[in-house]
C-alpha atoms as a PDB file:
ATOM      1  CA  UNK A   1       8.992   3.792 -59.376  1.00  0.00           C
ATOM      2  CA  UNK A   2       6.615   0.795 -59.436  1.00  0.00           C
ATOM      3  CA  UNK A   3       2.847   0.804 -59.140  1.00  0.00           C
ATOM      4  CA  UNK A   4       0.224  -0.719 -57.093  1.00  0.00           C
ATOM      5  CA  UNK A   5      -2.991  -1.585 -58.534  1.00  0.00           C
ATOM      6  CA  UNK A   6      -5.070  -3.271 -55.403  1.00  0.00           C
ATOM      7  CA  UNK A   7      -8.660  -4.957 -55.870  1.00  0.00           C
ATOM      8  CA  UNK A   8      -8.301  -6.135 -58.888  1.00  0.00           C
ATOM      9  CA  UNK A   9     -10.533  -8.848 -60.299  1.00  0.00           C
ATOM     10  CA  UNK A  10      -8.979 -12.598 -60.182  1.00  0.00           C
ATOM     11  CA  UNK A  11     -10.242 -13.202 -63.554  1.00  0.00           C
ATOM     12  CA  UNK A  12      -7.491 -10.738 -64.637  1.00  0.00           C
ATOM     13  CA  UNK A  13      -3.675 -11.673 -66.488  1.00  0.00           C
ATOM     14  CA  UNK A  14      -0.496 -10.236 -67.621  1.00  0.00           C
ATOM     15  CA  UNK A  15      -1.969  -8.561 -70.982  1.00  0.00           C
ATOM     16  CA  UNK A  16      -5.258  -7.331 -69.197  1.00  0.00           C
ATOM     17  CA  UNK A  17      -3.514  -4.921 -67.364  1.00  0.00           C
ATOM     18  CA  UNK A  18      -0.686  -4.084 -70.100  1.00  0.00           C
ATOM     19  CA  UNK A  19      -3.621  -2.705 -72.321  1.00  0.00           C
ATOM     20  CA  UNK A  20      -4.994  -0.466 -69.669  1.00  0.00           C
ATOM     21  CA  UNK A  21      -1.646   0.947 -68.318  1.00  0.00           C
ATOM     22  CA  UNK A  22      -0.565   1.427 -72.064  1.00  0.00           C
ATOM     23  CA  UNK A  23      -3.038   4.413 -73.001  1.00  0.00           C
ATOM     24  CA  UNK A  24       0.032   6.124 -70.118  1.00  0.00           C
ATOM     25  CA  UNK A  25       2.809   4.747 -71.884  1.00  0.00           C
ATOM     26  CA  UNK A  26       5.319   2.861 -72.695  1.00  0.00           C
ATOM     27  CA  UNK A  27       5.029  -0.682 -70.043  1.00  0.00           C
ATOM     28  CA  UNK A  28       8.157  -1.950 -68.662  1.00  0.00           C
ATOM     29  CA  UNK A  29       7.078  -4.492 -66.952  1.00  0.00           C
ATOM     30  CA  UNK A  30       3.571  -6.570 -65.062  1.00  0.00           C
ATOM     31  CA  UNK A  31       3.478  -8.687 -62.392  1.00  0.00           C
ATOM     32  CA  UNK A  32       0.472 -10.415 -60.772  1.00  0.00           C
ATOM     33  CA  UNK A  33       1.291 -12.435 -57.603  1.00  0.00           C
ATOM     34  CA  UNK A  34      -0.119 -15.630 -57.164  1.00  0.00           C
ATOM     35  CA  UNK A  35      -0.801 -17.746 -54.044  1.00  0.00           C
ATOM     36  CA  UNK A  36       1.844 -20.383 -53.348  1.00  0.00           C
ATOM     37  CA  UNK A  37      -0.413 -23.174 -52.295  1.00  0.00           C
ATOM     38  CA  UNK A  38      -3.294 -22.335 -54.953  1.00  0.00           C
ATOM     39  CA  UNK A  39      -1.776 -21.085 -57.629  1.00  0.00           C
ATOM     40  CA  UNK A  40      -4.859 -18.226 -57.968  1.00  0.00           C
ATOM     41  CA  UNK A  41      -4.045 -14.584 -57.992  1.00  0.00           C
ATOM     42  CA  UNK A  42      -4.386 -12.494 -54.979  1.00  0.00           C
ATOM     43  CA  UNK A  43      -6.130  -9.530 -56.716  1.00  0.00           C
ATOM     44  CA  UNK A  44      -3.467  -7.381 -57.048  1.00  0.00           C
ATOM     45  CA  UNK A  45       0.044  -6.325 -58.969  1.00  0.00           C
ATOM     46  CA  UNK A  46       2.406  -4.176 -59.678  1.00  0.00           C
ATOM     47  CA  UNK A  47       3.057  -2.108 -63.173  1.00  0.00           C
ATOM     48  CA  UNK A  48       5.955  -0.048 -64.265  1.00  0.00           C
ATOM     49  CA  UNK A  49       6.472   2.335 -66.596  1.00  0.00           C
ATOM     50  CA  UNK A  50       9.264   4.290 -68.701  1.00  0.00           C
ATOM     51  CA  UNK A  51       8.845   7.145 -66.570  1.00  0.00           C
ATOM     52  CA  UNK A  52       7.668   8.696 -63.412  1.00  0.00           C
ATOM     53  CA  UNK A  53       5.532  11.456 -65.038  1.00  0.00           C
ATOM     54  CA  UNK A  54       3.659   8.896 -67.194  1.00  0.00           C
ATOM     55  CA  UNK A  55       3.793   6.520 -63.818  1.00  0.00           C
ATOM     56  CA  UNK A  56       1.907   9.460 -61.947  1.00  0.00           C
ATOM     57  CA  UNK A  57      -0.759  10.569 -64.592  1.00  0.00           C
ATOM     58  CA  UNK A  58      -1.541   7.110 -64.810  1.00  0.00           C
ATOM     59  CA  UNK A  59      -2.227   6.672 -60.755  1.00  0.00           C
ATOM     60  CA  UNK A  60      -4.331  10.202 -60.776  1.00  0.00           C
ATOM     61  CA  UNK A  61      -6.105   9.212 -63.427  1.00  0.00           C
ATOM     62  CA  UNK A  62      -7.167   5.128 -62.684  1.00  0.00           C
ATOM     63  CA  UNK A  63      -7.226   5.482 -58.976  1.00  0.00           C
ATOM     64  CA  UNK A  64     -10.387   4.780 -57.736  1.00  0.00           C
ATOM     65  CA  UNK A  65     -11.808   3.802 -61.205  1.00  0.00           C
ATOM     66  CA  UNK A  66     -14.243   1.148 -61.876  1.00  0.00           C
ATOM     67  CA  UNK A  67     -12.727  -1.605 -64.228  1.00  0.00           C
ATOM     68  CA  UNK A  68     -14.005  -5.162 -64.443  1.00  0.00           C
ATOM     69  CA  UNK A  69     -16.805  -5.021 -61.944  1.00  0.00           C
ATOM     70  CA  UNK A  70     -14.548  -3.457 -59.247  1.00  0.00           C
ATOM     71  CA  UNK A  71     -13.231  -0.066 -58.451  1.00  0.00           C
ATOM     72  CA  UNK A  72      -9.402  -0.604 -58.307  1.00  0.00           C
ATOM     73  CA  UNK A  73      -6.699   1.316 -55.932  1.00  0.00           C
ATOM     74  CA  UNK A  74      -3.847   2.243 -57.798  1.00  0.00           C
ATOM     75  CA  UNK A  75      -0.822   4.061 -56.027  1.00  0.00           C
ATOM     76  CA  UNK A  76       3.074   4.429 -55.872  1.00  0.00           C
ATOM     77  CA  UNK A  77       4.337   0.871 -54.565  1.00  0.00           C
ATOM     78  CA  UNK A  78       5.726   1.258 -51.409  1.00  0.00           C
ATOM     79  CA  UNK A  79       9.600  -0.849 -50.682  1.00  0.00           C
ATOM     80  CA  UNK A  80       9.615  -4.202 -49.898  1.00  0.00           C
END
């Protein structure tokens, strides 16, 4: 499973959100899309984890939680 994290600040990187999703465990992988044309980030991304119970604490937990001036949305990723 993969996780969204939506309204993120644009100020944010990689490591940023590493640290916070690490308090659930062990992080498999970030990624922060960025525009094609700009090169800024869109003000979301998408976090994995080693496992789907860690995965799901960490979405009941953050969801809806104020971090760096703005109260995220964080929720299973849905398929491409």
């Amino acid at each position: 499973m993969s996780i969204y994290v939506g309204n993120l600040n644009y100020d944010i990187n990689q490591q940023d959100l590493e640290e916070v999703f690490a308090d659930y465990g062990s992080v498999k992988r970030v990624y922060i899309p960025t525009d094609r044309q700009t090169g800024h980030r869109r003000g979301f991304g998408f976090v994995e984890l080693e496992s789907d119970t860690n995965e799901q604490k960490a979405i009941d937990t953050l969801d809806g939680a104020e971090w760096m001036g703005r109260e995220i949305r964080v929720n299973k990723a849905k398929p491409r």
